[in-house]
Protein backbone atom coordinates (compact mmCIF):
# COMPACT_ATOMS: atom_id res chain seq x y z
CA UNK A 1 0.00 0.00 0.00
CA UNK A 2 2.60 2.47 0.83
CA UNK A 3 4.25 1.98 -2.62
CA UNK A 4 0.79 2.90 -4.75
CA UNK A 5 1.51 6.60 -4.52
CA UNK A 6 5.05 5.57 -5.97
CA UNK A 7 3.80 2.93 -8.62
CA UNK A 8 1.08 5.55 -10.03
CA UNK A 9 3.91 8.08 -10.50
CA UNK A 10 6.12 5.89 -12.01
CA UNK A 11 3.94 3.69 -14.24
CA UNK A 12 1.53 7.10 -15.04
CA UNK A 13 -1.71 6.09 -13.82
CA UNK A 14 -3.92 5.18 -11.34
CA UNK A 15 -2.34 2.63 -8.99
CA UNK A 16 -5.39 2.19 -6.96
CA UNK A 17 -6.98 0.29 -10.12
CA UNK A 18 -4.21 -2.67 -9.37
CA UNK A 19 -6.15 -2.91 -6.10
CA UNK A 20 -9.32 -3.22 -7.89
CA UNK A 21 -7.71 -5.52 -10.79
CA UNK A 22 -6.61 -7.87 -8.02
CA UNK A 23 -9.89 -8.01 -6.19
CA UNK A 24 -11.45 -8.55 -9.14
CA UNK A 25 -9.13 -11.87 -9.61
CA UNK A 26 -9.80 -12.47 -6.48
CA UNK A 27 -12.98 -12.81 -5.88
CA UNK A 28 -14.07 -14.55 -9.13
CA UNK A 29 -11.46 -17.60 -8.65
CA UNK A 30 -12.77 -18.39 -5.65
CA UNK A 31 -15.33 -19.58 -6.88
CA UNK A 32 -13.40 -21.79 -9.55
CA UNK A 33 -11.04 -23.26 -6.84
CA UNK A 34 -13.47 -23.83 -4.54
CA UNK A 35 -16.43 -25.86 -6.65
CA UNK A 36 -13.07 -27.99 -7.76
CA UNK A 37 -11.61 -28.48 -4.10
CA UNK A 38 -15.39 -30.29 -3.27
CA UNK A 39 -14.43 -32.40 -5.91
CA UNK A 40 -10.78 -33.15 -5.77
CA UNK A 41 -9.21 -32.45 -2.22
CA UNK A 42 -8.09 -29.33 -0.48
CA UNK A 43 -3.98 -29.83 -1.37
CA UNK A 44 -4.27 -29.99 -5.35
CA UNK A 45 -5.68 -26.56 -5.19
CA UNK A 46 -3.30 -24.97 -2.63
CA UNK A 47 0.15 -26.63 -4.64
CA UNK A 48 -1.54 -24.95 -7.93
CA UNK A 49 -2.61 -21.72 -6.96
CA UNK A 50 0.84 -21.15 -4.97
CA UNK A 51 2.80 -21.53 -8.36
CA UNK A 52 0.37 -19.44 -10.21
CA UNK A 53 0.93 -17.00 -7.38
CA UNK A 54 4.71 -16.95 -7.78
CA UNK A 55 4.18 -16.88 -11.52
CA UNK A 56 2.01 -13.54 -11.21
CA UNK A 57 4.52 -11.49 -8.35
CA UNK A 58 7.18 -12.41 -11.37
CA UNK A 59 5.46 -10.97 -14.21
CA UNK A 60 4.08 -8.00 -11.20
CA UNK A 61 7.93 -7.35 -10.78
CA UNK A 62 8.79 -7.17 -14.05
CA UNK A 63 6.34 -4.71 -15.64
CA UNK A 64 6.87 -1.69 -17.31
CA UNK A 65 3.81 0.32 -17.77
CA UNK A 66 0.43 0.14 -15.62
CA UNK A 67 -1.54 -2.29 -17.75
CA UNK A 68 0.87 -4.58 -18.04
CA UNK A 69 1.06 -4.38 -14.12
CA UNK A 70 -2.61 -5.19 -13.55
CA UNK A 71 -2.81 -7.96 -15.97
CA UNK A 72 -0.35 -9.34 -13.77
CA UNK A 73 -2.05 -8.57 -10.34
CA UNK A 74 -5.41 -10.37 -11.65
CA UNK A 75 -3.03 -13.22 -12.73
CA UNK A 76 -0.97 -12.92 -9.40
CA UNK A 77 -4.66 -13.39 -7.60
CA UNK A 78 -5.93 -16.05 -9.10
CA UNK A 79 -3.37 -17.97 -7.47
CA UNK A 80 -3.41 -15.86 -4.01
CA UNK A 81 -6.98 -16.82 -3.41
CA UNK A 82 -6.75 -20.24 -2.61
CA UNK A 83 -4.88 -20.18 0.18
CA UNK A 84 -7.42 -17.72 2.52
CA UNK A 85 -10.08 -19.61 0.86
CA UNK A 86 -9.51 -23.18 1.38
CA UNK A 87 -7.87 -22.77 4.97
CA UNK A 88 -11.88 -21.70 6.10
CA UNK A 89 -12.68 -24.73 4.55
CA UNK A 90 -10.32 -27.12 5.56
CA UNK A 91 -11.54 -25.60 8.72
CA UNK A 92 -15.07 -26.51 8.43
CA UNK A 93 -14.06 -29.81 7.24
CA UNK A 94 -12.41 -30.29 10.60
CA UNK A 95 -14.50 -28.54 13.41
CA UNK A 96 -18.07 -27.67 14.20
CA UNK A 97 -19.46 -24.57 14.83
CA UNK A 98 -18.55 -22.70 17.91
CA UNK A 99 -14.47 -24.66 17.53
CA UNK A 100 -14.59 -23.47 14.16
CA UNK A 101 -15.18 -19.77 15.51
CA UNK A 102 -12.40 -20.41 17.64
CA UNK A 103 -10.49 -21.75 15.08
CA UNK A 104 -11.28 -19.19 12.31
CA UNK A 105 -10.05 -16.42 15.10
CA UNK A 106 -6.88 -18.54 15.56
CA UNK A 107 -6.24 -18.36 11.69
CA UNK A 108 -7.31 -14.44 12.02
CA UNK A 109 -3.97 -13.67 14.35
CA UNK A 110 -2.28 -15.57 11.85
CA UNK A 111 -2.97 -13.99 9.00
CA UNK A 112 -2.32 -10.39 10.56
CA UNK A 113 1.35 -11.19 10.82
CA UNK A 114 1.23 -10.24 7.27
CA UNK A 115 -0.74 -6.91 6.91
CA UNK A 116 1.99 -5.97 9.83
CA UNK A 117 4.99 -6.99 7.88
CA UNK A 118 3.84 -6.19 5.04
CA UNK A 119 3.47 -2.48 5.14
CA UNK A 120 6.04 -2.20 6.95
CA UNK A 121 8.57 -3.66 5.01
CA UNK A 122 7.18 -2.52 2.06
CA UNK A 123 7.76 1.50 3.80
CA UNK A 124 11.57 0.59 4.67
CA UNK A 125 12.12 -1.22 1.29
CA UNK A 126 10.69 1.47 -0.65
CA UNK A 127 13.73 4.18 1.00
CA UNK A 128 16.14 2.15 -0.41
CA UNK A 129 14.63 0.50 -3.28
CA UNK A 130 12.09 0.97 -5.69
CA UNK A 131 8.56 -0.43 -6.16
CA UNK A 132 9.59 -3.43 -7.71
CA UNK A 133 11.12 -4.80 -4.61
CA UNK A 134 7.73 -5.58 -3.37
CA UNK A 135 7.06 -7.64 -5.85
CA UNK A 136 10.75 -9.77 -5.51
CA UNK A 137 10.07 -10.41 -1.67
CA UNK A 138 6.59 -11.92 -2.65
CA UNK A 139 8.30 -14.39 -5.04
CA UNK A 140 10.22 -15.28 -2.00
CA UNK A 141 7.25 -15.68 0.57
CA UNK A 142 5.67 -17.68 -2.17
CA UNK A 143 8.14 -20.41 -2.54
CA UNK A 144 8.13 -20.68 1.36
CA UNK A 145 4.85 -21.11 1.39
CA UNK A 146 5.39 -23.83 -1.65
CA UNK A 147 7.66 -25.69 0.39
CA UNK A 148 5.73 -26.00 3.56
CA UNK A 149 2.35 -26.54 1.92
CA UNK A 150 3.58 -29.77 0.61
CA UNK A 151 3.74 -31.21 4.47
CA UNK A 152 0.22 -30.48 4.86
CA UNK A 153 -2.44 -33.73 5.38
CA UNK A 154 -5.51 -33.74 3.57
CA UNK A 155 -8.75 -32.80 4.97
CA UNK A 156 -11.19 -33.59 2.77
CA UNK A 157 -11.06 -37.19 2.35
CA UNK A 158 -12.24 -39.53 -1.18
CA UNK A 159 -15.07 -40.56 0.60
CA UNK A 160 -16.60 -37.33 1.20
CA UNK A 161 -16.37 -35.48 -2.14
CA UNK A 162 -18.87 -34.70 -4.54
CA UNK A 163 -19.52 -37.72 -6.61
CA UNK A 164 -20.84 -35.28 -9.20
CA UNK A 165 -18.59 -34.01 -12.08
CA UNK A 166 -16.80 -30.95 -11.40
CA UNK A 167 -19.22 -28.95 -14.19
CA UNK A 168 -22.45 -30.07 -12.12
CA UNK A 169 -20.56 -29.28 -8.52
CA UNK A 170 -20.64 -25.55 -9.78
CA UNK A 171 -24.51 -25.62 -9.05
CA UNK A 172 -23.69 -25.68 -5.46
CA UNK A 173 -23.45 -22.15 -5.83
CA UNK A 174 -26.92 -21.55 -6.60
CA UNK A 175 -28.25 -23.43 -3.85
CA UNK A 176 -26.12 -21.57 -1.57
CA UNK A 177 -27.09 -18.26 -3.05
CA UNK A 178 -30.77 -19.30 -2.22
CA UNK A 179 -30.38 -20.23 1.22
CA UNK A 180 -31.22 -17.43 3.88
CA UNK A 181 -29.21 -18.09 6.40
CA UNK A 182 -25.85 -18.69 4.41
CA UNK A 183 -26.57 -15.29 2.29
CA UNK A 184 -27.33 -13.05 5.66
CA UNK A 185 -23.96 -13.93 7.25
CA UNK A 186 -22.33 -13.71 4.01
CA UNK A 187 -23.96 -10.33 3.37
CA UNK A 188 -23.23 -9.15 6.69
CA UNK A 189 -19.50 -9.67 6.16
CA UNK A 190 -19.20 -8.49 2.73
CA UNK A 191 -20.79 -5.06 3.84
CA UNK A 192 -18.35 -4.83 6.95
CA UNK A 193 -15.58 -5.96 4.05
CA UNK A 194 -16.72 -2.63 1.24
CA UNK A 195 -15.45 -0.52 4.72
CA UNK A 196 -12.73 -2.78 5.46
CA UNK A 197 -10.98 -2.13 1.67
CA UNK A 198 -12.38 2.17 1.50
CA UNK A 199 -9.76 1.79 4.54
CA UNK A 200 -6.91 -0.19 2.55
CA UNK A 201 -7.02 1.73 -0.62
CA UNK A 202 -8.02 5.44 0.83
CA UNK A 203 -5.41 5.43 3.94
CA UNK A 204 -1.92 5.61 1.99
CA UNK A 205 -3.38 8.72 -0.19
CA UNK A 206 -5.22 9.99 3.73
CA UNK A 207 -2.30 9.59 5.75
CA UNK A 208 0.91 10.38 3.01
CA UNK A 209 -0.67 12.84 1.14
CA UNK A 210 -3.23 14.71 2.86
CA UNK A 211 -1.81 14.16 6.54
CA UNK A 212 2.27 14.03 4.78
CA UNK A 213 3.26 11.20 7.20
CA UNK A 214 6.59 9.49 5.90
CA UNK A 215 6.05 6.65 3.86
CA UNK A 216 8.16 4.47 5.63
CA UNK A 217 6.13 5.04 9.43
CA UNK A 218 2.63 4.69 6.86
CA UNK A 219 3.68 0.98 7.53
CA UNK A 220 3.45 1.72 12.05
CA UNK A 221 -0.14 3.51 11.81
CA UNK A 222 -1.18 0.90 10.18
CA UNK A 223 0.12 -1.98 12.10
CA UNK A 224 -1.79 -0.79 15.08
CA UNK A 225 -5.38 -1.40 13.45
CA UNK A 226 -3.62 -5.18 12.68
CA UNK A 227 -2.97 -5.58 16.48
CA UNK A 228 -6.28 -4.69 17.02
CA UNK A 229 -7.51 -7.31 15.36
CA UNK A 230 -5.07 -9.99 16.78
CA UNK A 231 -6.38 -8.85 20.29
CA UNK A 232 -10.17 -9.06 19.16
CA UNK A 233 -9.45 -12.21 17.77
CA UNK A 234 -7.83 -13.55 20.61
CA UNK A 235 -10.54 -12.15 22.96
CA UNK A 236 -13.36 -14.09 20.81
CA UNK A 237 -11.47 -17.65 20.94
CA UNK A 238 -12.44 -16.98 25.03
CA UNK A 239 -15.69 -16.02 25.01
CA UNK A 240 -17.50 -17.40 21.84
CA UNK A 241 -18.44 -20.29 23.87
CA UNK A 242 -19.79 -18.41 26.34
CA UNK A 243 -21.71 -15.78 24.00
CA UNK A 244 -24.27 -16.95 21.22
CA UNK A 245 -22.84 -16.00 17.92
CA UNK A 246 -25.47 -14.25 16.34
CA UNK A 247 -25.65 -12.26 19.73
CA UNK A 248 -21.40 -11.77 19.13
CA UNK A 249 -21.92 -10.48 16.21
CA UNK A 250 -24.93 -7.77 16.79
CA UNK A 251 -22.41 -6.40 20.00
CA UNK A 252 -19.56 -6.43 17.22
CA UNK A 253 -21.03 -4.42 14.43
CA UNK A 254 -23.26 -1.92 17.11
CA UNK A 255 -19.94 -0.91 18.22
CA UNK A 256 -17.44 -0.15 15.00
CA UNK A 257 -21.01 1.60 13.69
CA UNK A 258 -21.16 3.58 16.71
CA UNK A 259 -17.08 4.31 16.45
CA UNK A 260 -17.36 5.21 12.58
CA UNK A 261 -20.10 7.30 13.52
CA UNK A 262 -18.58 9.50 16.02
CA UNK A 263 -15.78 9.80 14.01
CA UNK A 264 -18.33 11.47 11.22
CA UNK A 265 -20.24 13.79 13.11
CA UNK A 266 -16.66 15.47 14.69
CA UNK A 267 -15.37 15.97 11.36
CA UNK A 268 -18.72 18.12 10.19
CA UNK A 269 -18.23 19.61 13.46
CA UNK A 270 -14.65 20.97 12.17
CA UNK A 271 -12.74 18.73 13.82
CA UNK A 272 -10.11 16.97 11.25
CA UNK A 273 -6.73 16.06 13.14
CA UNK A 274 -4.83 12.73 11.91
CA UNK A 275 -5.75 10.97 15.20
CA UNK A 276 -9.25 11.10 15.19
CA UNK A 277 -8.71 9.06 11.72
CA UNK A 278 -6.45 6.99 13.55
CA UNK A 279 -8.37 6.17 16.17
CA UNK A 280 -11.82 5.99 14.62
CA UNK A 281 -10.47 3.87 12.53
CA UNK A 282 -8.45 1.48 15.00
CA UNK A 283 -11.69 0.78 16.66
CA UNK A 284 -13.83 0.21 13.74
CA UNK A 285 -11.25 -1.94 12.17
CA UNK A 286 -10.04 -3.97 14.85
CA UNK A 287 -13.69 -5.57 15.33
CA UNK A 288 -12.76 -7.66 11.83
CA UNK A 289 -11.35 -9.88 14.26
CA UNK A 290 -14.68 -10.85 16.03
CA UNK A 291 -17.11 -10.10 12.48
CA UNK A 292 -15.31 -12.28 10.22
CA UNK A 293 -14.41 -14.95 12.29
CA UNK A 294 -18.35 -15.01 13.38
CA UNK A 295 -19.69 -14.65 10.89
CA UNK A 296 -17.32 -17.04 8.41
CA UNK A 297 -18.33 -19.42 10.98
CA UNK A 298 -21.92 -19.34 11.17
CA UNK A 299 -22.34 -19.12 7.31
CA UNK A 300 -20.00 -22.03 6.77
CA UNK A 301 -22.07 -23.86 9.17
CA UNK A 302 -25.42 -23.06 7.00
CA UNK A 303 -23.58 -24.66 3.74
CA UNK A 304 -22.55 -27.93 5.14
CA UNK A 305 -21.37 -30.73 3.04
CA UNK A 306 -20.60 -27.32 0.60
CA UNK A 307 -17.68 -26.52 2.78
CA UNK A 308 -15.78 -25.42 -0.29
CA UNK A 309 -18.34 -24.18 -2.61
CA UNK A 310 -19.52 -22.00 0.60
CA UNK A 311 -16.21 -20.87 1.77
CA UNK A 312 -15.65 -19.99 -2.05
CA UNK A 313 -18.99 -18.13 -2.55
CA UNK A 314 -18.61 -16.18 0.86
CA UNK A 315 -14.73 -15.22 -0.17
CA UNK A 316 -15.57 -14.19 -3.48
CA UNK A 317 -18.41 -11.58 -2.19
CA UNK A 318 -16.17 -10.84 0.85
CA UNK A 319 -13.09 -9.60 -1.27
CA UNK A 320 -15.30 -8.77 -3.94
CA UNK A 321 -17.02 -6.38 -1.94
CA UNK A 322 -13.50 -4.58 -2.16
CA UNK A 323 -14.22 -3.92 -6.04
CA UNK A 324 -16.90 -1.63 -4.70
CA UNK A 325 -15.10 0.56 -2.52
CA UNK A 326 -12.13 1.02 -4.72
CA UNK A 327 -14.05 1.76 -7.60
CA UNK A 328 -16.11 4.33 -5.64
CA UNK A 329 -12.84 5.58 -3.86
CA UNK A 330 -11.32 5.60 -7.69
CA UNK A 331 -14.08 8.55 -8.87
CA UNK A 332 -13.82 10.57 -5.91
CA UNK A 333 -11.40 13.41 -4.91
CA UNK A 334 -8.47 12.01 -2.59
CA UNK A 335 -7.75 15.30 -0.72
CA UNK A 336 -9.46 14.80 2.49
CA UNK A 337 -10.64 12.03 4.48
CA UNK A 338 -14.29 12.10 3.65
CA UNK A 339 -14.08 9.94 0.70
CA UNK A 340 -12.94 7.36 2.41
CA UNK A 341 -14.51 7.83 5.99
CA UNK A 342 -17.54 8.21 4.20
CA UNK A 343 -17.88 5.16 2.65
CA UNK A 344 -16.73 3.21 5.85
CA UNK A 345 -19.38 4.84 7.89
CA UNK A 346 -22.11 3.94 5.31
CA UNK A 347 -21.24 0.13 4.84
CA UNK A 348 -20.30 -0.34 8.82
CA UNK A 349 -23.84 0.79 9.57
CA UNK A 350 -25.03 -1.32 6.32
CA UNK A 351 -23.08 -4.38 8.08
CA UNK A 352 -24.93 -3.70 11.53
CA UNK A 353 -28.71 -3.38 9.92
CA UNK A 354 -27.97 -6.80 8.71
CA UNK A 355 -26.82 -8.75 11.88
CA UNK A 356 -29.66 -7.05 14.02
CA UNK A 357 -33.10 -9.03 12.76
CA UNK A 358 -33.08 -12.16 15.03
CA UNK A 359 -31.55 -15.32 14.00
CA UNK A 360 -34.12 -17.82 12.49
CA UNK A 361 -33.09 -21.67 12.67
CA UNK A 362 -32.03 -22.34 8.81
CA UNK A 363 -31.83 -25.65 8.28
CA UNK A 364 -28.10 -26.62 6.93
CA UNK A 365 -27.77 -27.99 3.65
C-alpha cells in the first residue's frame, strides 16, 4: 500500500486500479477453486494456486507500464486466493461450529502477521529501493509457502467429495445463493468488508498525502489497526463459547457503527486532526477480528457438506465487496478524508442493519 503513490507516478496512472484488478481476480477464482476443491481435495488446489501466485509477483515485478502491471495482479490473484479460501474450509471440514469460531479467530492472528509486515517492510524497502522490490520479496514468501504446503495432510477425504462431475458441482453455488441463512452472514461480512478495503485503498493517499506522514512510518499507523484485530481475535477464541454467535456479532457491528459514527459527526463539526482518523479507525477496524471470524463461521455452518463451494462463494463476495469501494474511492477526490470515511461509515452501519433481525433456525444444507 505504501508503494501505490510511488507505482502511479512511475507507471503514469492510477495505482489504486491494481487494487481493484486484483480483487477482481480475487474474488471470481474463488469460486473456480473452490467448486473444484469439493471435488478433488483441499492440497491440489493450494500446490496450484501457490505456483500461479509466484508466476504472477514475477510478471508484477517485471512490468513496465500500468496495464501490463494489472494484468499481472489479476493473474498474481488467481493464485493468491486459494490459500485464505480453502484454509476456512479445511476448517469446516475439521471442526463444528462454535471450535470453528475459535479456530477461524486462531487463523485471524495468523494472517495479521502479514498486513503488519507487510506495510512495513514494504515502507523501509521502498527508502532504499524501488517499487519493484515488493514484488521480488513476494516471489520469495511464495516459494516458502510452496515448500511447507507440501507437508500439509488432507482434509477432505475420497469418501466425502462430490460424486458429481466438477461442471455439475458448480450448481452448489446456486443453492447456496438461495439459502437465507448462508446469504445473511455472508452479506453481513461483505458489507463490513466494502469498509474494510475504503480503509486499505483510501489510507496511503489519507495519511501520506493529505496528513504528509513518511512513507516508511505509513507501515506503524497501520500496524496498530492489525494488532487490534489480533487482540479481538484472541478475545473471541475466550468467550464465543460463552456468548451466542449471532448475539457476538450484533455487539460487534453496534460498536465499530457507533465508532465510525462519532468519528463522522466530529469531522462536520470541524474537527479533522490525523488521530481522530487513527483512532476511529483502529476501533472500527479492529472488530474484523470478532465479524469475520463469526460470521465465516456461522455461514460455513449453513452450507454444510458445501464446505468449499460456501467458503468460495462467501470469499468471493467478501473480497469482492473490495471492487466496490475502490471503484467508488477511484471517482472521488483524494484530498481529504471524507471519501474514504464516508464510505466506511455507510457500509459499517449497512453491516450492523444486517446482523440485528433475530436469528431464524435455517436448516443446513
Amino acid at each position: 500500500m505504501p508503494a501505490m503513490p510511488e507505482m502511479g507516478r512511475d507507471l503514469n496512472g492510477d495505482a489504486e486500479l491494481t487494487l481493484t484488478g486484483f480483487l477482481i481476480g480475487f474474488a471470481l477464482a474463488q469460486l473456480f477453486w473452490g467448486a473444484v476443491s469439493d471435488k478433488i481435495g483441499r492440497k491440489k488446489p493450494l500446490i496450484i494456486g501457490i505456483v500461479l501466485f509466484i508466476i504472477g509477483s514475477v510478471g508484477c515485478a517485471l512490468s513496465s507500464s500500468m496495464m501490463e502491471l494489472l494484468a499481472w495482479r489479476v493473474f498474481q490473484a488467481f493464485g493468491a486466493c486459494v490459500g485464505p479460501m480453502l484454509s476456512r474450509a479445511m476448517i469446516r471440514d475439521l471442526y463444528g461450529r462454535t471450535e470453528a469460531a475459535k479456530m477461524l479467530s486462531t487463523l485471524a492472528i495468523v494472517m495479521a502477521i502479514a498486513p503488519i509486515a507487510g506495510p512495513m517492510l514494504a515502507g523501509h524497502l521502498l527508502v532504499w529501493y524501488t517499487w519493484h522490490s515488493i514484488f521480488w520479496l513476494l516471489v520469495a514468501i511464495g516459494i516458502l509457502m510452496l515448500v511447507a504446503v507440501l507437508v500439509i495432510p488432507e482434509t477432505h477425504p475420497l469418501e466425502k467429495r462430490s460424486k458429481k462431475s466438477i461442471g455439475h458441482t458448480y450448481n452448489n453455488y446456486w443453492i447456496l445463493l438461495r439459502n437465507k441463512g448462508f446469504m445473511k452472514y455472508t452479506l453481513c461480512v461483505s458489507s463490513f468488508y466494502i469498509a474494510i478495503y475504503a480503509f486499505l485503498t483510501g489510507s496511503p493517499y489519507v495519511y501520506i498525502d493529505v496528513y504528509e506522514v513518511p512513507k516508511e512510518y505509513f507501515g506503524y499507523l497501520f500496524s496498530v489497526n492489525i494488532i487490534g484485530v489480533m487482540l479481538l481475535s484472541a478475545i473471541n477464541r475466550r468467550i464465543v463459547s460463552a456468548i451466542r454467535l449471532d448475539r457476538l456479532l450484533k455487539y460487534a457491528t453496534l460498536f465499530a457503527a457507533i465508532c465510525v459514527s462519532i468519528v463522522m459527526g466530529l469531522m462536520f463539526l470541524g474537527y479533522h486532526s490525523l488521530w481522530l482518523i487513527v483512532i476511529g479507525c483502529f476501533l472500527f477496524f479492529s472488530m474484523n477480528g470478532i465479524i469475520a471470524a463469526v460470521t465465516n463461521a456461522l455461514a460455513l455452518d449453513r452450507a454444510g457438506r458445501m464446505a468449499g463451494s460456501g467458503a468460495a462463494l462467501l470469499g468471493a463476495m467478501q473480497y469482492g465487496s473490495g471492487i466496490v469501494s475502490s471503484l467508488i474511492l477511484t471517482f472521488l477526490p483524494n484530498d481529504t478524508a471524507y471519501p474514504m470515511m464516508g464510505v466506511i461509515a455507510i457500509f459499517v452501519i449497512i453491516c450492523a442493519i444486517i446482523a440485528f433481525p433475530e436469528d431464524e433456525k435455517y436448516n443446513r444444507i
